[in-house]
Protein backbone atom coordinates (compact mmCIF):
# COMPACT_ATOMS: atom_id res chain seq x y z
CA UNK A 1 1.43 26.44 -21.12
CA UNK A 2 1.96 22.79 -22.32
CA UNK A 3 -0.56 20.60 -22.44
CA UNK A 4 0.10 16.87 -21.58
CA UNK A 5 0.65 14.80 -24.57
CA UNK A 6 3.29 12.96 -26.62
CA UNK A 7 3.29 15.03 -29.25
CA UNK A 8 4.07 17.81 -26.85
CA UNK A 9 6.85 16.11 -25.06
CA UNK A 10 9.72 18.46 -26.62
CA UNK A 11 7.85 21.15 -25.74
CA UNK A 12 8.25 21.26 -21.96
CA UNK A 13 10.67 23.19 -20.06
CA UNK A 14 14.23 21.87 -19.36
CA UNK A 15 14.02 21.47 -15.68
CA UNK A 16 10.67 18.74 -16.31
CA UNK A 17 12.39 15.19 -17.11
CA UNK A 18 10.38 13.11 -19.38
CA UNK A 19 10.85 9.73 -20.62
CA UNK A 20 14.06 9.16 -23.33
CA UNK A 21 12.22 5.94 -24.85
CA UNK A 22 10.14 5.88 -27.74
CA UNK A 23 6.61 5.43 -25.77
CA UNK A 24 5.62 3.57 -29.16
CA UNK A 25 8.21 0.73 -28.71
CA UNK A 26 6.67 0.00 -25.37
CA UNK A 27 4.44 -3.07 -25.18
CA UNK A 28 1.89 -4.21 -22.77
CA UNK A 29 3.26 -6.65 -20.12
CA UNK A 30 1.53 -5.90 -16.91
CA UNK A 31 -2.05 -5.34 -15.92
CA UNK A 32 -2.07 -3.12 -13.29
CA UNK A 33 -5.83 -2.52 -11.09
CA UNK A 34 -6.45 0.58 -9.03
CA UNK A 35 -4.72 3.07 -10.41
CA UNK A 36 -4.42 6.09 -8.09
CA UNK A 37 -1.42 7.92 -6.65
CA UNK A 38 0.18 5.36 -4.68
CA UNK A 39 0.66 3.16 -7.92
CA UNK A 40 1.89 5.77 -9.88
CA UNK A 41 4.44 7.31 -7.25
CA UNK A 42 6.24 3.70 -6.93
CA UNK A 43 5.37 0.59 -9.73
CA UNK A 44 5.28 3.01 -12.81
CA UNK A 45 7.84 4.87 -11.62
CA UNK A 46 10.05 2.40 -11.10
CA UNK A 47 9.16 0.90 -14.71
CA UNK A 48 10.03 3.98 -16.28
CA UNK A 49 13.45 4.14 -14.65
CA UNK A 50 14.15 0.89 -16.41
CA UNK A 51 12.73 2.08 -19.59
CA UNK A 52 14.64 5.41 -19.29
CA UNK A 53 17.61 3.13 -19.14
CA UNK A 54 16.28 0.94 -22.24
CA UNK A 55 14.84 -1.85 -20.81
CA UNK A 56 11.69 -3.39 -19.25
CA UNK A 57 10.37 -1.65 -23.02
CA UNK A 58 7.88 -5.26 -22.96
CA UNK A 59 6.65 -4.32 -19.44
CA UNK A 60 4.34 -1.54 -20.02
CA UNK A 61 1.52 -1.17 -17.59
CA UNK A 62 -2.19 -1.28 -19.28
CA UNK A 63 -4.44 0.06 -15.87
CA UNK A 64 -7.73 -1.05 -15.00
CA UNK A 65 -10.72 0.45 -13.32
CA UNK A 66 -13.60 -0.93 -12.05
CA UNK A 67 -14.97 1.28 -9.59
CA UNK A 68 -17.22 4.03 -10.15
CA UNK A 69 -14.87 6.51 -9.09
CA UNK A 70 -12.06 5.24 -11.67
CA UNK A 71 -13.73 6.61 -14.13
CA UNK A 72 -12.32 10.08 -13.74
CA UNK A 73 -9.17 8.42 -14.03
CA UNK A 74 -9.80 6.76 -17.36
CA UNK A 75 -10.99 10.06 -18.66
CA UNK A 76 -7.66 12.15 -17.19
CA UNK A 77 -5.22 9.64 -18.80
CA UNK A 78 -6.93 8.93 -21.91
CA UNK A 79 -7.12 13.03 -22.50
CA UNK A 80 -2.94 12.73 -22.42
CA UNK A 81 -1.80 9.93 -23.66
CA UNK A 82 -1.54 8.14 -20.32
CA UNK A 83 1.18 10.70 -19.40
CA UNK A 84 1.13 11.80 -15.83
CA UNK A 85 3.65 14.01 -13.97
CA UNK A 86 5.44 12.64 -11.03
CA UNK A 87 6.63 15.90 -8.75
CA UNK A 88 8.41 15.20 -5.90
CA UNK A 89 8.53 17.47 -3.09
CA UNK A 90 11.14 18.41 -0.89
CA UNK A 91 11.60 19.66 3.02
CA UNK A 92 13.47 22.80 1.47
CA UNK A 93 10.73 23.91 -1.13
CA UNK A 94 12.02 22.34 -4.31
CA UNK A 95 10.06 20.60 -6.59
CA UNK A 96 10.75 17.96 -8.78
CA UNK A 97 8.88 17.47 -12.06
CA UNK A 98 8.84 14.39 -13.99
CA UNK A 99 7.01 13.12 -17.13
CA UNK A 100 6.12 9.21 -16.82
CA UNK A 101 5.33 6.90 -19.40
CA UNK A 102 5.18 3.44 -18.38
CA UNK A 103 1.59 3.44 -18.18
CA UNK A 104 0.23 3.25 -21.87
CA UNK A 105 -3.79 2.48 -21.68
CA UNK A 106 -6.11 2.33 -19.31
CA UNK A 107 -9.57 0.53 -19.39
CA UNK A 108 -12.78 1.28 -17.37
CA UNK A 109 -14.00 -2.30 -16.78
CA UNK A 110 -17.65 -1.80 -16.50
CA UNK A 111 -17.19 -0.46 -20.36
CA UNK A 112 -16.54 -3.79 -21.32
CA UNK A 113 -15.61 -6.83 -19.24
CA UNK A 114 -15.11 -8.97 -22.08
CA UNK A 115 -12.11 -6.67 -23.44
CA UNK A 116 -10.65 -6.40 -20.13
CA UNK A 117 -10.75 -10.16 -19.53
CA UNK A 118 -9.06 -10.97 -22.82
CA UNK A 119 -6.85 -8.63 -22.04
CA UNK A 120 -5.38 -10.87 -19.28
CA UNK A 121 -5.49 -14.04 -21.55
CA UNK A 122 -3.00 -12.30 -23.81
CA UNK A 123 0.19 -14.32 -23.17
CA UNK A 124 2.12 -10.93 -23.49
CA UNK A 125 0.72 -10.23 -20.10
CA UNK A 126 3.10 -11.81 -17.69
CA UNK A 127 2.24 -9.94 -14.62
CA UNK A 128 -1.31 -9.12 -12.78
CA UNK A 129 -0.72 -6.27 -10.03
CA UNK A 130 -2.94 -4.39 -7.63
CA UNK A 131 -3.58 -1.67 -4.95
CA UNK A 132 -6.65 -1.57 -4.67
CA UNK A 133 -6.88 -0.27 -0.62
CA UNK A 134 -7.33 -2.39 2.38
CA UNK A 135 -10.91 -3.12 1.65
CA UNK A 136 -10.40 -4.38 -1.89
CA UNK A 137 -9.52 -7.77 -0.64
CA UNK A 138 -13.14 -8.47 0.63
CA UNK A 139 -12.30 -10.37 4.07
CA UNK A 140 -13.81 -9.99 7.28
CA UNK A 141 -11.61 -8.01 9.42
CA UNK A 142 -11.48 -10.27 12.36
CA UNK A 143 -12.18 -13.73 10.88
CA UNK A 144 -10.27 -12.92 7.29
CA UNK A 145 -12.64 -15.26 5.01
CA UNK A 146 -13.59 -13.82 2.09
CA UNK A 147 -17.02 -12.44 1.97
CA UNK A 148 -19.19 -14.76 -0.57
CA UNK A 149 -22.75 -12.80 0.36
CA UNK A 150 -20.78 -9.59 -1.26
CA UNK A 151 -23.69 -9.32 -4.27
CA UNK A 152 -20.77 -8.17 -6.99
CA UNK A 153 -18.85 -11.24 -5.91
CA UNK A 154 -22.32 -13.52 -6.08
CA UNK A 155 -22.79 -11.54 -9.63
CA UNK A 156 -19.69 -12.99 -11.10
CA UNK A 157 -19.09 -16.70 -10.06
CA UNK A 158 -22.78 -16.55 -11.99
CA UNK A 159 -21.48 -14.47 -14.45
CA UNK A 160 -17.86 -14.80 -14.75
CA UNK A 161 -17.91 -13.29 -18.35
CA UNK A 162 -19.61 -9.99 -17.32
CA UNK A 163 -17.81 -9.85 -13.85
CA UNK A 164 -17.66 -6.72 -11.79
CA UNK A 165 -15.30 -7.16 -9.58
CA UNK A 166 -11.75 -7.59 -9.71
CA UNK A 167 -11.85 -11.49 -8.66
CA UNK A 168 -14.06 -11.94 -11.23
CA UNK A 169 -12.12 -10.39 -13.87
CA UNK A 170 -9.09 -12.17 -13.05
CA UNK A 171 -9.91 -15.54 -12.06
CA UNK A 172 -11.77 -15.29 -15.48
CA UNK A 173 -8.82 -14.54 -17.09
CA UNK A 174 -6.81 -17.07 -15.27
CA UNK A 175 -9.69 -19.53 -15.92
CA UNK A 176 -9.14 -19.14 -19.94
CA UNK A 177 -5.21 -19.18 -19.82
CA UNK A 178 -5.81 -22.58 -18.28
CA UNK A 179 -8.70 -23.97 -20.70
CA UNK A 180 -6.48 -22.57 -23.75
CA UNK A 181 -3.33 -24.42 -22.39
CA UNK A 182 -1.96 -21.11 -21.29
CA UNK A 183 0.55 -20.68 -18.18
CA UNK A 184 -0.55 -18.17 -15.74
CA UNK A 185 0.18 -14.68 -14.89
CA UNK A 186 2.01 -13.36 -11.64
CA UNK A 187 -0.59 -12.01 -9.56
CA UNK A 188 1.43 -9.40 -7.38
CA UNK A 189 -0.42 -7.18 -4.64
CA UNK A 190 1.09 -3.97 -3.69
CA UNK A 191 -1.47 -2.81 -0.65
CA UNK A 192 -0.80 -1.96 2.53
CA UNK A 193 -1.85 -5.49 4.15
CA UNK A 194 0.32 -7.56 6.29
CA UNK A 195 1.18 -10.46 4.26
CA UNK A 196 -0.45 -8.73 1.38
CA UNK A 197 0.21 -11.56 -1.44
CA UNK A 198 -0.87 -14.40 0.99
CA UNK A 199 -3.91 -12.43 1.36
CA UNK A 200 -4.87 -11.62 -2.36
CA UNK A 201 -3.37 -15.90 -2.46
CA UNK A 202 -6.53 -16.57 0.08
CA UNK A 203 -8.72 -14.26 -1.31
CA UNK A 204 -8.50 -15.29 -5.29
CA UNK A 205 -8.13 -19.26 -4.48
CA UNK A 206 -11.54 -18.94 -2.25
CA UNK A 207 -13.38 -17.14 -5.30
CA UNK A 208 -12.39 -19.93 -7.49
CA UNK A 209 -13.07 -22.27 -5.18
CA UNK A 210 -16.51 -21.65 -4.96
CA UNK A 211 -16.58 -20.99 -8.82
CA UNK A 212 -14.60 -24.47 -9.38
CA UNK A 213 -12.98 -26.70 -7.27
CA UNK A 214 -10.38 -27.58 -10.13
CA UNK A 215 -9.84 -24.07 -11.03
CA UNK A 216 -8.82 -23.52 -7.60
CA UNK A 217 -6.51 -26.36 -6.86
CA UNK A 218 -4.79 -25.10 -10.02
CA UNK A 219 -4.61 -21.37 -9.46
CA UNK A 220 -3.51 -22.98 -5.54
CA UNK A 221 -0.43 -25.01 -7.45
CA UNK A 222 0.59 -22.89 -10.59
CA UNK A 223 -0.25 -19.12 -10.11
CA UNK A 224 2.26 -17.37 -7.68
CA UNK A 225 1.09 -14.30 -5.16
CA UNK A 226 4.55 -12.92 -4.17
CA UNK A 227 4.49 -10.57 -1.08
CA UNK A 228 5.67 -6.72 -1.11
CA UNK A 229 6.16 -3.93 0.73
CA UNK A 230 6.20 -0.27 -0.76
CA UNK A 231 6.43 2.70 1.40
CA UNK A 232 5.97 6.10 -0.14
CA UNK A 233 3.78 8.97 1.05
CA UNK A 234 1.23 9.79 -1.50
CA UNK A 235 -0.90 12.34 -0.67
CA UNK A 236 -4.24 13.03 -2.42
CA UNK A 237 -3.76 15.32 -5.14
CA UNK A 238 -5.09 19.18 -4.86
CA UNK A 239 -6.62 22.01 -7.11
CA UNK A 240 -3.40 23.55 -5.54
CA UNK A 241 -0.80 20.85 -7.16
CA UNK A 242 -2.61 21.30 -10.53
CA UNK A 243 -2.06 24.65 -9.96
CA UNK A 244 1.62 24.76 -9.14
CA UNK A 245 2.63 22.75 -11.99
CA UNK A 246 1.28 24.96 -14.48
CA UNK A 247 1.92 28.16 -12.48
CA UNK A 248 5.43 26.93 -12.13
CA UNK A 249 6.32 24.69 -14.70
CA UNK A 250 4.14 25.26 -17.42
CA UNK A 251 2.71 21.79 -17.58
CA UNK A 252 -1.37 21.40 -17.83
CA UNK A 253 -2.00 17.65 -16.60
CA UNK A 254 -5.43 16.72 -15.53
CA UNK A 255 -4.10 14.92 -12.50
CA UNK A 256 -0.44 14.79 -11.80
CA UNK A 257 0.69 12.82 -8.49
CA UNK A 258 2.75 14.47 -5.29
CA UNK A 259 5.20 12.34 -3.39
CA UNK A 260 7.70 12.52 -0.45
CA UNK A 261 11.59 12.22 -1.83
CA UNK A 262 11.78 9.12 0.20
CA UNK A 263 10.74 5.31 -1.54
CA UNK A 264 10.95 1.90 -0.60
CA UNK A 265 9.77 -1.05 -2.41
CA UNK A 266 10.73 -4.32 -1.28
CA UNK A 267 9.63 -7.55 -3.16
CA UNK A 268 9.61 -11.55 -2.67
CA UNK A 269 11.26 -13.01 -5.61
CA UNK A 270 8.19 -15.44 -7.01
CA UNK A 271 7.40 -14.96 -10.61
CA UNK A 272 5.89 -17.76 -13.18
CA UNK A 273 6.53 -16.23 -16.23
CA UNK A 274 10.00 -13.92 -15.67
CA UNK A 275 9.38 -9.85 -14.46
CA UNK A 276 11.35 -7.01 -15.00
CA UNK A 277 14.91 -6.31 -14.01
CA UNK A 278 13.30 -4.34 -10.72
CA UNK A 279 16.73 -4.74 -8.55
CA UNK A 280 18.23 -2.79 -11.13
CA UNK A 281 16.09 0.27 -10.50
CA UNK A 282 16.63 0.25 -6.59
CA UNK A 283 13.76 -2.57 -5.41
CA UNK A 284 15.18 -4.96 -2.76
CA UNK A 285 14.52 -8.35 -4.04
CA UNK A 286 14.11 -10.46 -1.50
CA UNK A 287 13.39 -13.95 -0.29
CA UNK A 288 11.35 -13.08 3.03
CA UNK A 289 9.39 -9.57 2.72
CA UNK A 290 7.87 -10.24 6.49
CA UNK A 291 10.32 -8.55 8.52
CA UNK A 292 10.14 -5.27 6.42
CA UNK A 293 6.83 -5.26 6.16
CA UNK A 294 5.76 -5.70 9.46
CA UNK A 295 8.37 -2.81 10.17
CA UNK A 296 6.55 -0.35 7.65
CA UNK A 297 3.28 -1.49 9.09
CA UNK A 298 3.90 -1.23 12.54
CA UNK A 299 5.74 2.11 12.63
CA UNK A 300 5.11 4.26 9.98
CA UNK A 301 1.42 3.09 9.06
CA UNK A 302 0.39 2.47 12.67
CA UNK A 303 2.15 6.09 13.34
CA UNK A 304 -0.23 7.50 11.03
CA UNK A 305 -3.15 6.62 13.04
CA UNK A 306 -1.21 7.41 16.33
CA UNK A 307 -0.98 10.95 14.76
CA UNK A 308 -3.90 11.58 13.05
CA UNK A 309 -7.35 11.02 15.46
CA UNK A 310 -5.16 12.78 18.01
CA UNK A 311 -4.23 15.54 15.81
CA UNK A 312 -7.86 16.25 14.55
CA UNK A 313 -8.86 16.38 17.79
CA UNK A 314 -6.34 19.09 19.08
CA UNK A 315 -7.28 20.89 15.64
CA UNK A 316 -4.26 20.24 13.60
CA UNK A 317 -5.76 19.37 10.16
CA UNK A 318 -2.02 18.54 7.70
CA UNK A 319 0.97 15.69 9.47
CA UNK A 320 3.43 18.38 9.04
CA UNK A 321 1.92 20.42 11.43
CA UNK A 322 1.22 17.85 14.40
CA UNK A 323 4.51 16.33 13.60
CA UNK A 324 6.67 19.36 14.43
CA UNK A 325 4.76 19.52 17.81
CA UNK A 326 7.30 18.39 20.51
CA UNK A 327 4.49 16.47 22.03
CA UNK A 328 2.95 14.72 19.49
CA UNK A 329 7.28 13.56 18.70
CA UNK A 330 7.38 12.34 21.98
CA UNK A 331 4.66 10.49 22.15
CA UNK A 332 5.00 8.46 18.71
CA UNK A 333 8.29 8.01 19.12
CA UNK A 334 7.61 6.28 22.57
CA UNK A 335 4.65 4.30 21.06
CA UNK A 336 7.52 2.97 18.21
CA UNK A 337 10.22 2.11 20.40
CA UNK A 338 8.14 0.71 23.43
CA UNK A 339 5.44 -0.85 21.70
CA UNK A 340 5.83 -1.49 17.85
CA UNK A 341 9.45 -2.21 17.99
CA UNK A 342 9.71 -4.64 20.54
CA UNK A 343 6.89 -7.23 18.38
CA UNK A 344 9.28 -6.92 15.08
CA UNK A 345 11.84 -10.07 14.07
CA UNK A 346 15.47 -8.79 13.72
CA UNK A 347 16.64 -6.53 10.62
CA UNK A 348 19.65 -7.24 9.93
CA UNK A 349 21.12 -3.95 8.26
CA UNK A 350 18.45 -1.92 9.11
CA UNK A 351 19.52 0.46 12.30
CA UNK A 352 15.78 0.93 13.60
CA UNK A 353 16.70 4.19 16.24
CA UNK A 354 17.32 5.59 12.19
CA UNK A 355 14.32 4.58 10.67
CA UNK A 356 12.07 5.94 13.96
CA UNK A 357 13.55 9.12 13.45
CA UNK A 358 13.21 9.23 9.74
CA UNK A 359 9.63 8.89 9.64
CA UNK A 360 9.52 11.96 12.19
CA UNK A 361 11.44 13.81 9.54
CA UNK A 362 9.11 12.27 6.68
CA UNK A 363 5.77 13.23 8.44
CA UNK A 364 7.13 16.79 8.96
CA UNK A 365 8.15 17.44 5.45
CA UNK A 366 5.48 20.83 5.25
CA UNK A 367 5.54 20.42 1.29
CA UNK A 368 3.87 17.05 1.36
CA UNK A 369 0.87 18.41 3.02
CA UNK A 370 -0.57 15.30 3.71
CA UNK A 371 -4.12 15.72 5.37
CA UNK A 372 -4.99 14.14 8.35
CA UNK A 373 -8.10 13.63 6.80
CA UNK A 374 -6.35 11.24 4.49
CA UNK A 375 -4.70 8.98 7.41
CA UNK A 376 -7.96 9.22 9.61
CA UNK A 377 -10.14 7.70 6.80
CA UNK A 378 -11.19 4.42 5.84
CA UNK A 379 -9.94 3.47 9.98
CA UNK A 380 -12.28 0.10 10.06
CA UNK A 381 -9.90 -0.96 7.66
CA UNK A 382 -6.31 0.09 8.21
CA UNK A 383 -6.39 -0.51 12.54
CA UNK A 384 -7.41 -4.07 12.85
CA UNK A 385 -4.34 -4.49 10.51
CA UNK A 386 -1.77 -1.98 11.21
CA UNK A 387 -2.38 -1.40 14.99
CA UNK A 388 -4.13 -4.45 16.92
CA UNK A 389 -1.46 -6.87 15.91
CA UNK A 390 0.95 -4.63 18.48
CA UNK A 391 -1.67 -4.67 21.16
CA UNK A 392 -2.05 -8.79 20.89
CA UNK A 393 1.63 -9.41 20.44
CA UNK A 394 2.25 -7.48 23.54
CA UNK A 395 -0.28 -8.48 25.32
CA UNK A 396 1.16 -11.70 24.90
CA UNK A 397 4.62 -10.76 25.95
CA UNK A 398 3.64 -8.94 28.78
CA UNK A 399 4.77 -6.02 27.25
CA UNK A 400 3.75 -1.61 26.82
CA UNK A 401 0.44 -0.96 25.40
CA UNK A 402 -1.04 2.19 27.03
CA UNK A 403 0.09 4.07 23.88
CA UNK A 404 -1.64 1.93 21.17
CA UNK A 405 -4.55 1.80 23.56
CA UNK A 406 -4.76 5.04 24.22
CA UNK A 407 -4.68 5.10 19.82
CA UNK A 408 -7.60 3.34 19.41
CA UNK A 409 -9.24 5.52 22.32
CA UNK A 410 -8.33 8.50 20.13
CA UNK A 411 -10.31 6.75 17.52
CA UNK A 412 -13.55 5.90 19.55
CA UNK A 413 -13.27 9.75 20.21
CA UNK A 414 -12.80 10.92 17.05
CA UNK A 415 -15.85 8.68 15.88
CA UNK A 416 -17.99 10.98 17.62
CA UNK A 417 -17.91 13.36 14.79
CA UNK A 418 -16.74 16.48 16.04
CA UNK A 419 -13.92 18.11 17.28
CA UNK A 420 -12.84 19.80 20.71
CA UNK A 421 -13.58 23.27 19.24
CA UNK A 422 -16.91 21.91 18.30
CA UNK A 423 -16.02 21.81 14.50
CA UNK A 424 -17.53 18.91 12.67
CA UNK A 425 -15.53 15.91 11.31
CA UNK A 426 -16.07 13.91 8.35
CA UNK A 427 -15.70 10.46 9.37
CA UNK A 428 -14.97 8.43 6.29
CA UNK A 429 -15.14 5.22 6.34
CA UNK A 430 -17.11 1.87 5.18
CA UNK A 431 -18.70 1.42 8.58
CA UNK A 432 -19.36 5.63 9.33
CA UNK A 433 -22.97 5.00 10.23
CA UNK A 434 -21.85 1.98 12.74
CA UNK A 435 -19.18 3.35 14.14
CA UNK A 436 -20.54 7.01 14.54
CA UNK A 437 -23.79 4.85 16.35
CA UNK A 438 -21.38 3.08 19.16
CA UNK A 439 -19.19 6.01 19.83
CA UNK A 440 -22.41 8.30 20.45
CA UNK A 441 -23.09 5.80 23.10
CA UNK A 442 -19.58 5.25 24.76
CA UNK A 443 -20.79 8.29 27.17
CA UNK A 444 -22.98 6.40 28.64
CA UNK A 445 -21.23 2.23 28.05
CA UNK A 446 -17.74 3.37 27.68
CA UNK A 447 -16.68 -0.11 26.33
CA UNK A 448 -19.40 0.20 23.71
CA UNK A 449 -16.80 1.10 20.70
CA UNK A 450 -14.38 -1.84 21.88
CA UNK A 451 -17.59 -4.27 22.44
CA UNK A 452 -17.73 -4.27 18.68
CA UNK A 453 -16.15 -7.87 17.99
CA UNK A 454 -16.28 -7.66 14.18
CA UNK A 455 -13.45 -5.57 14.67
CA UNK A 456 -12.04 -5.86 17.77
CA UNK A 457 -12.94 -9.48 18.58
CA UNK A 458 -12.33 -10.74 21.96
CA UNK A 459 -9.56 -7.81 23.09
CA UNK A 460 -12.39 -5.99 25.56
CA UNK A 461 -12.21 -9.21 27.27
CA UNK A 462 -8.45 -8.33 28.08
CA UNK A 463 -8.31 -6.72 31.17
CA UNK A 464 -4.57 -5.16 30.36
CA UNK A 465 -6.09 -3.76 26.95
CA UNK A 466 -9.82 -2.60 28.53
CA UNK A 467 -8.30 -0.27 31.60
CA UNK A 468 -5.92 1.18 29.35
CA UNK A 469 -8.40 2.13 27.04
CA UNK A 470 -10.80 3.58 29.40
CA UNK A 471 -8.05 5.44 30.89
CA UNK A 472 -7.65 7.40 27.55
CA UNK A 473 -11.17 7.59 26.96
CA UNK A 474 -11.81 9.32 29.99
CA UNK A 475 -9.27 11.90 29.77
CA UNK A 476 -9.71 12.54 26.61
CA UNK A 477 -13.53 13.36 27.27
CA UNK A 478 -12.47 14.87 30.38
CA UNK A 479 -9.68 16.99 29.54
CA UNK A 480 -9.12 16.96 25.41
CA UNK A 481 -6.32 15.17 23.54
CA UNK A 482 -3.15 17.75 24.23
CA UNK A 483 -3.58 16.81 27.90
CA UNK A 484 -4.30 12.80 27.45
CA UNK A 485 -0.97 13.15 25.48
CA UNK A 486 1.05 15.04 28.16
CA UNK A 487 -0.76 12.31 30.72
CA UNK A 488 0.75 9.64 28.25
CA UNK A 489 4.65 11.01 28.14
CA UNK A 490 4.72 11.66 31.86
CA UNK A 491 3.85 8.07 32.55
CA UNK A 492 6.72 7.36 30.36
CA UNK A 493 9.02 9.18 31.76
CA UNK A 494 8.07 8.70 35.36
């Protein structure tokens, strides 16, 4: 057995790759926030192909944490020399080990702002990135202002130098670049959010605008927010992956990262102080991300819900194993082509029947193991973004929408809390105790989960949207989720 270190590098089996750079010629050049798996199956990979290939060697990633539960995180990297193992799994069994380096420090925030902050100011630090969820952007989900009664934001516009948050941190940073005649820092989001640097643009200028008028109309003219889209499935680590990778590979790491074969990154090309040679390590580089984002978004995140509320409910608990249900195929494969599809701009290149049937493939890989726990969580979050867009746009176009509806339905059921066997369900999520509260009374209002306009906003006014909904409500009180779906693909194909 081998523990994770540098010094122990040599020392691991043939068949785990590890970096060929010296880690101690690598510099910091990008500050990366919310490190989990997601970063470190795509940005730091991607980094260490280009150091593997001996460049990008000033681009090293320094993480940051600033949430309670980063800590753990700290604490793993710090105990190997910010190594991490990358294993990739495939359909067939085979596993994929692979040492990664690009990330060499991490800092806990709440340890010490000040550091972090300085950090930032370093001129060496060129690029700002983040994925820090959905909810890390702080905006109302219907309205999208940014929420200025949050009390960690209120802390730090009054005290920017002990700031809590990571708009604080940052616009602190970006605020002593400019007093020190500085030039900014890239500030590139990597989340799952439609328009995700526009956003985190939004988001950061309204901090500083309430902090400083002139800080904002400068961060608004000189510091660039370029979009993205990355699409790799990360699933939460297990006991079992630890496991696995010792068992078979000999490698002790406190917390390596499991990923799908398949990646995607693809990124708009706005940088204010250069970035690394990304195209060169298989990133599209683009000048409009929009149209593959929305794609992404629309099927394969949206697809996640469509499969996961209904799959708890019918008592799958892993994608792989609701995915290789012929029903469950059917019916997200008509919600992509009949709903999603028809609200997305033209690809040009991209041959869409291919990409619908790739993500079946991709959620039915059984080595992933992604939980359905996993996709059902944080839902207040990831369906006013990934899934309500499609019900509005077709809505508008007079288009399909039973599906989606019938999606958010599945939702409103699953809030409930337990399952059609009677098993309990861990709702997790921001808003559990509000949500659980409306969908214990939708037996009695059955709008009253819809009604909710801080997430839903006006769409239970829409009569199209509202009797499609309470169609799949009712059946799937009435008659469980297996049947609502069979109900669903014989409308289709009648």
């Amino acid at each position: 057995m081998t523990r994770l270190a540098t010094a122990q590098l040599d020392r691991l089996a043939p068949e785990v790759a590890r970096p060929s750079y010296a880690r101690a010629a690598v510099s910091a050049g990008i500050v990366h926030f919310g490190v989990g798996g997601f970063h470190r199956a795509h940005q730091a990979v991607t980094l260490d192909d280009l150091m593997n290939r001996g460049q990008a060697l000033d681009w090293g990633i320094v993480g940051v944490g600033v949430m309670p539960g980063d800590r753990r995180m700290q604490q793993a990297l710090a105990s190997q020399d910010h190594l991490y193992t990358l294993v990739v799994k495939h359909p067939d069994g085979r596993r994929e080990p692979r040492v990664i380096g690009s990330i060499i420090d991490y800092r806990y925030a709440p340890d010490d702002p000040e550091a972090v902050i300085e950090l930032m100011v370093d001129p060496a630090i060129r690029i700002v990135s983040l994925t820090v969820t959905e909810g890390g952007y702080n905006f109302h989900p219907v309205t999208g202002e940014f929420d200025l009664d949050n009390p960690d934001v209120r802390h730090d516009l009054a005290e920017p130098a002990t700031s809590r948050t990571s708009f604080g941190l940052i616009t602190e940073a970006l605020a002593r670049r400019r007093q020190r005649g500085l030039a900014p820092f890239t500030v590139m989001s990597c989340d799952n959010i439609q328009g995700n640097g526009e956003v985190a643009h939004r988001m950061f200028t309204a901090f500083a605008r309430a902090r400083d008028a002139a800080l904002a109309a400068w961060v608004e003219a000189e510091v660039p927010f370029p979009n993205s889209m990355v699409d790799r499935i990360t699933p939460v680590t297990t006991a079992d992956d630890i496991e696995e990778l010792a068992s078979r590979f000999g490698v002790e790491d406190a917390w390596p990262v499991v990923c799908e074969p398949f990646t995607q990154w693809v990124l708009e090309d706005r940088f204010v102080a250069g970035r690394p040679a990304f195209e060169e390590a298989g990133v599209q580089v683009v000048e409009d991300v929009e149209p593959y984002e929305l794609m992404k978004l629309r099927l394969l995140n949206a697809s996640h819900q469509a499969l996961c509320y209904f799959g708890t409910l019918a008592g799958y608990r892993y994608a792989h194993e609701a995915s290789a249900d012929p029903l469950f195929v059917d019916f997200l494969l008509g919600y992509m082509t009949h709903e999603a599809t028809p609200t997305l701009a033209p690809l040009p290149g991209v041959d869409l029947d291919a990409y619908r049937r790739t993500l079946i493939e991709r959620f039915a890989n059984p080595e992933v193991k992604d939980t359905l726990a996993r996709l059902c969580a944080e839902s207040s979050d990831r369906i006013p973004k990934w899934l309500l867009p499609v019900i509005r746009e077709q809505l508008a176009r007079g288009g399909e929408l039973h599906r989606a509806a019938a999606v958010v339905a599945s939702w409103a059921r699953y809030a409930e809390g337990v399952d059609e066997a009677g098993e309990p369900i861990e709702v997790v999520d921001r808003l559990k105790d509000e949500l659980m509260s409306l969908a214990g009374r939708q037996h009695d209002v059955p709008t009253a989960f819809i009604d909710n306009r801080e997430l839903f906003g006006d769409l239970a006014d829409e009569e199209r949207f509202r009797e499609a909904y309470l169609w799949a409500l009712e059946r799937l009180h009435r008659d469980g989720a297996r049947a609502t779906l069979e109900a669903l693909v014989e409308r289709e194909d009648s």
